[in-house]
Protein backbone atom coordinates (compact mmCIF):
# COMPACT_ATOMS: atom_id res chain seq x y z
CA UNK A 1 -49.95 31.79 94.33
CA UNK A 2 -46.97 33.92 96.04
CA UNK A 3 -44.66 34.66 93.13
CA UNK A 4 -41.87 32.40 94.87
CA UNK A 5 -44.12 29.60 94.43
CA UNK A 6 -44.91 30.77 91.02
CA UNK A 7 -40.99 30.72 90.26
CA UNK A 8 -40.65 27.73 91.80
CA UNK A 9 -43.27 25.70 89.37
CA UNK A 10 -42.09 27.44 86.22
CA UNK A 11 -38.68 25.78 86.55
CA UNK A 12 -40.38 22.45 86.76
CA UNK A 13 -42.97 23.04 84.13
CA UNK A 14 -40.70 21.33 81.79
CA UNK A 15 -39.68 18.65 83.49
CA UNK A 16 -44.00 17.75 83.77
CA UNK A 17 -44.65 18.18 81.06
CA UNK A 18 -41.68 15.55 79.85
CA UNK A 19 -43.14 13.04 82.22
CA UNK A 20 -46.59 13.68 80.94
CA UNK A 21 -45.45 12.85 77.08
CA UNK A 22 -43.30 10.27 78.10
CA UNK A 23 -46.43 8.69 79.96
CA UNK A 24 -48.23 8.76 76.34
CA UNK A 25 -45.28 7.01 74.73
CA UNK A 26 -45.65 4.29 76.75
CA UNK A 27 -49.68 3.61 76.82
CA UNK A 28 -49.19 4.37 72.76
CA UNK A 29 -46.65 2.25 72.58
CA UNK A 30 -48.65 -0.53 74.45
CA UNK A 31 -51.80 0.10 72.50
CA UNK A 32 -49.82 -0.32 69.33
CA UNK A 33 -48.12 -3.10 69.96
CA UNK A 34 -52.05 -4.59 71.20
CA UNK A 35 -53.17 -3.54 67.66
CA UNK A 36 -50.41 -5.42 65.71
CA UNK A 37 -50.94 -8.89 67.73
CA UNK A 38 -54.97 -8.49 67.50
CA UNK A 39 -56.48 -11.90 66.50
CA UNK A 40 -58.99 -10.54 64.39
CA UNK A 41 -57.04 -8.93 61.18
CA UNK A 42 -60.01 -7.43 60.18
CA UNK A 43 -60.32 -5.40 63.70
CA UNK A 44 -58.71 -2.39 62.59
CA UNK A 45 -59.80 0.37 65.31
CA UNK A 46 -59.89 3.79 64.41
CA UNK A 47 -56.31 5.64 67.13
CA UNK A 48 -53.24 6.25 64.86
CA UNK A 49 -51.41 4.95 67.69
CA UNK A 50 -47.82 4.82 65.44
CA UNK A 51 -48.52 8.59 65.02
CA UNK A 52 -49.53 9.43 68.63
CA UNK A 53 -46.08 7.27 69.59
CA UNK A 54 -43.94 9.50 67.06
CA UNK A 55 -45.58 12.77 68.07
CA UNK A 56 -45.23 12.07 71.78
CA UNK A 57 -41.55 10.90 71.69
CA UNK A 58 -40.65 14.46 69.50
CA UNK A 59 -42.36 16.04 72.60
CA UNK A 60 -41.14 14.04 74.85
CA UNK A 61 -37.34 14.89 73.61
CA UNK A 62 -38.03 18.62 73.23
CA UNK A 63 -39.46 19.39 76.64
CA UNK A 64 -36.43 16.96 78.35
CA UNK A 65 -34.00 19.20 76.45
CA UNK A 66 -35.79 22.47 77.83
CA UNK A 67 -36.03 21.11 81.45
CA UNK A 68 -32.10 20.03 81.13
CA UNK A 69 -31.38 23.28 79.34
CA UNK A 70 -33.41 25.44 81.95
CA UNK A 71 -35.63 27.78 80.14
């Protein structure tokens, strides 16, 4: 990589990496809300999917702010 194009994907590093979580949220969010309307009660699975949603939103948030901010 030339180090315009190097400059050039550092200031959208951020803003990736905020689509990228925000992509989690959603599948987590979908793959909780499967796990809450399961018919079999006793069909627990094993994904903390609450925790992957809460985790991926703070990440989500953080990297928006630095993409909006500009670092």
């Amino acid at each position: 990589m030339h180090a315009f194009e190097h400059f050039i994907w550092q200031e959208h590093l951020w803003a990736a990496s905020s689509v990228m979580s925000a992509l989690v949220v959603l599948v987590s969010s979908l793959a909780d809300r499967r796990r809450h309307n399961r018919a079999n009660i006793d069909d627990v699975g094993f994904m903390p999917w609450t925790a992957i949603t809460v985790f991926s939103v703070l990440a989500t948030v953080l990297t928006a702010a630095l993409a909006i901010k500009g670092l």
